[in-house]
N, C-alpha and C. Protein backbone atom coordinates (compact mmCIF):
# COMPACT_ATOMS: atom_id res chain seq x y z
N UNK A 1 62.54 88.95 25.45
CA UNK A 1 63.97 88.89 25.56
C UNK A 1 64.57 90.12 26.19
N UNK A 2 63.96 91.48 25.73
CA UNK A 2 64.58 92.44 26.19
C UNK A 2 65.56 92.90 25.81
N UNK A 3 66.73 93.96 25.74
CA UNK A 3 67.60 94.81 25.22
C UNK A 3 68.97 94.35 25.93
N UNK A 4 69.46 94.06 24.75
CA UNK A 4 71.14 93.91 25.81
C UNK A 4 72.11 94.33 24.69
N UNK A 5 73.16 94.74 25.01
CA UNK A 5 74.38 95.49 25.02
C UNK A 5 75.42 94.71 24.32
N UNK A 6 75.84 94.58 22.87
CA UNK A 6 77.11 94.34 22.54
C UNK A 6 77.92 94.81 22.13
N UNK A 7 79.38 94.35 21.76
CA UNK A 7 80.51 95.57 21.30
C UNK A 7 80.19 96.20 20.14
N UNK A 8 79.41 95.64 19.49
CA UNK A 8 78.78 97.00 18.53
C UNK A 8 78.17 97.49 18.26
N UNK A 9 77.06 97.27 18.88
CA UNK A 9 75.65 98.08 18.92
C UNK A 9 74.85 97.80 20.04
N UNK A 10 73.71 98.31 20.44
CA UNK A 10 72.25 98.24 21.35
C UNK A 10 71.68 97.04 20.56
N UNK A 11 71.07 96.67 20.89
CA UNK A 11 70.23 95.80 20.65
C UNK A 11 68.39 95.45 21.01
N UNK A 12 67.70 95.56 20.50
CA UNK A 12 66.16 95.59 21.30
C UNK A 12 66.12 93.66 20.78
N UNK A 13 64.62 93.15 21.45
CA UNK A 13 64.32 92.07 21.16
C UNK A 13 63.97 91.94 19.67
N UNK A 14 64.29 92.80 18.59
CA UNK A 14 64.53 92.14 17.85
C UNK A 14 65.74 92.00 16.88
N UNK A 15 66.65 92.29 17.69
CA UNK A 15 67.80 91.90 17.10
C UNK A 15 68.36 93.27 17.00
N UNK A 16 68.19 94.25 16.70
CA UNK A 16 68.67 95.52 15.91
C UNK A 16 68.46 96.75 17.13
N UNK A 17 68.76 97.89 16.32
CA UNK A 17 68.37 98.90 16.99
C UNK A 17 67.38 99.61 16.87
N UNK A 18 66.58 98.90 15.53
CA UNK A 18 65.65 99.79 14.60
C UNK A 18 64.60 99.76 15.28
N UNK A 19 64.50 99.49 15.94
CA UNK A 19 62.63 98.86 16.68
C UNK A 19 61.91 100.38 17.89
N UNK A 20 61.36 100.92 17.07
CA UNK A 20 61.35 102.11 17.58
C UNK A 20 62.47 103.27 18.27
N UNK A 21 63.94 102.96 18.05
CA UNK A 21 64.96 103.39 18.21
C UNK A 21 64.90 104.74 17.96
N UNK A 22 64.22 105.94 18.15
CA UNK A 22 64.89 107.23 17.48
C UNK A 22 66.29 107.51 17.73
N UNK A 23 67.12 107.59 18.84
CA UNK A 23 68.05 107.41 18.95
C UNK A 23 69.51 106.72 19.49
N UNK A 24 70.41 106.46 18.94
CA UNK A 24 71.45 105.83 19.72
C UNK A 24 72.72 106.49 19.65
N UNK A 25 73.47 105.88 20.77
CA UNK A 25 74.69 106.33 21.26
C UNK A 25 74.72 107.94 21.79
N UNK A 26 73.56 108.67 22.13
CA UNK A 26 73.11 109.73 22.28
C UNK A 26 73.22 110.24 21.37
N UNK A 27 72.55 110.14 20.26
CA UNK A 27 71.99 111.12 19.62
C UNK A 27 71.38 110.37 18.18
N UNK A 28 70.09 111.20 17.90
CA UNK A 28 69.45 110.71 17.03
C UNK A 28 69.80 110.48 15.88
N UNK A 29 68.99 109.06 15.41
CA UNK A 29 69.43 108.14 14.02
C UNK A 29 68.75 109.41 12.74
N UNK A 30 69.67 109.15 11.54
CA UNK A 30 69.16 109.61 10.17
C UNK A 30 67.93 108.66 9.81
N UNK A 31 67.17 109.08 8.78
CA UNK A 31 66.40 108.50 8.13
C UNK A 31 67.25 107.34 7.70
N UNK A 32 68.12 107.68 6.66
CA UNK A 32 69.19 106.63 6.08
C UNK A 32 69.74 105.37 7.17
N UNK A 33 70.09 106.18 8.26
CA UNK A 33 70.74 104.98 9.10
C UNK A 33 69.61 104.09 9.50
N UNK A 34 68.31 104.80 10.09
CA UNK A 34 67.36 103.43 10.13
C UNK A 34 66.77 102.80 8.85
N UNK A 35 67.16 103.23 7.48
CA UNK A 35 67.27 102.43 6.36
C UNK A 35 67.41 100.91 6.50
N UNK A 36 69.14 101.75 6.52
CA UNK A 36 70.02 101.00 6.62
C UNK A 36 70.39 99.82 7.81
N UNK A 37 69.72 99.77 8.89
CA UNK A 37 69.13 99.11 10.23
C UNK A 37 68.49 98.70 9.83
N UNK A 38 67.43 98.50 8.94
CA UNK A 38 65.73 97.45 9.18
C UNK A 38 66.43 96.71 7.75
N UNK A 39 66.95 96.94 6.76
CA UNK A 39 67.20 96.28 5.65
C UNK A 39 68.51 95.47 6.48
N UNK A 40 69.51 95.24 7.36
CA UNK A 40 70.28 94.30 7.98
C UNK A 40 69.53 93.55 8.21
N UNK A 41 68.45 94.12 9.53
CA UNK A 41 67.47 93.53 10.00
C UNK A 41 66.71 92.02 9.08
N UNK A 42 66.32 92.73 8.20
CA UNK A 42 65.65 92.39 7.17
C UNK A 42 66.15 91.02 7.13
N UNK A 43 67.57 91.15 6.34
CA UNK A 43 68.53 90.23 5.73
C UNK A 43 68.86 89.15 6.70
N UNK A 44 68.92 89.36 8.02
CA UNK A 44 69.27 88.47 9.17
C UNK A 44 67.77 87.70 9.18
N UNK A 45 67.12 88.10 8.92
CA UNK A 45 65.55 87.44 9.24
C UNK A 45 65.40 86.50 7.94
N UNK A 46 65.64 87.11 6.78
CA UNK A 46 65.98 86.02 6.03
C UNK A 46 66.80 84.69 6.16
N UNK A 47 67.67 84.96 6.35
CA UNK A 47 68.58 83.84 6.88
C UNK A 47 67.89 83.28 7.50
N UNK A 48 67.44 83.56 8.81
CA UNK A 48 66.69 82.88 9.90
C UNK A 48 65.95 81.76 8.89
N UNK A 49 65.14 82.30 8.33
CA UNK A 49 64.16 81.36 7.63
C UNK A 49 64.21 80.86 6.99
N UNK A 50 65.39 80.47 6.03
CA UNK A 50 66.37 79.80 4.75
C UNK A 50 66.46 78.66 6.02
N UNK A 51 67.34 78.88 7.09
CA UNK A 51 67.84 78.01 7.88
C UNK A 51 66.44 76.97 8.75
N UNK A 52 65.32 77.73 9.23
CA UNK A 52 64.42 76.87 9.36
C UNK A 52 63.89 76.19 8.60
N UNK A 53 63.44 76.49 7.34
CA UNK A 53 63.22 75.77 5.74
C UNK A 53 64.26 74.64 6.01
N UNK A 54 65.16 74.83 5.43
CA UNK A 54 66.32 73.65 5.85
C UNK A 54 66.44 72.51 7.04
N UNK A 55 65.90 73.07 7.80
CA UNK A 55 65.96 72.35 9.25
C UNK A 55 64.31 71.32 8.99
N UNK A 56 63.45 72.34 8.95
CA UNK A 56 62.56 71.09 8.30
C UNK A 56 62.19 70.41 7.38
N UNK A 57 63.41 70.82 6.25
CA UNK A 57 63.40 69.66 5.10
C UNK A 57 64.35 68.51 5.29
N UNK A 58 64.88 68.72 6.19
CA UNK A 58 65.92 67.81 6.84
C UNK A 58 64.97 66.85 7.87
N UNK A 59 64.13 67.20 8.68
CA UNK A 59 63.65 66.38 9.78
C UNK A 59 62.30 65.57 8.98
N UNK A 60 61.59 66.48 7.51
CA UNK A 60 60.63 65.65 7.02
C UNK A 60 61.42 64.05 6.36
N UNK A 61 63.05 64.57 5.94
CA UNK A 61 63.11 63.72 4.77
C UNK A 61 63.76 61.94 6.08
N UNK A 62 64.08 62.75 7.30
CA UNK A 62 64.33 62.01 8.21
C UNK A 62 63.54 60.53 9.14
N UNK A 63 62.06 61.56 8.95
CA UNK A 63 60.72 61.10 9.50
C UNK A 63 60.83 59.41 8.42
């Protein structure tokens, strides 16, 4: 996918900035802030997979 640019942050292919990011907006991340980056991270990836769970309990009960 590659890195693209939105109004509120960098972004790498995986969603975040955390992905080997030492620094952004010129100048380097805290320990805390990439905490705080991979646990969003985290939480969005969850979702992701609540929502695929769902999607194929929906298409088995469909079948």
């Amino acid at each position: 996918m590659g890195q693209t640019e939105g109004p509120e942050e960098k972004t790498m292919h995986c969603g975040t900035s955390c992905c080997g990011a030492e620094y952004e907006d010129g100048r380097f991340l805290t320990k805390d802030e990439k905490v705080k980056m991979l646990l969003e991270y985290k939480e969005k990836l969850e979702q992701e997979v609540k929502g695929i769970e769902e999607t194929i309990s929906s298409l088995k009960k469909a079948a």
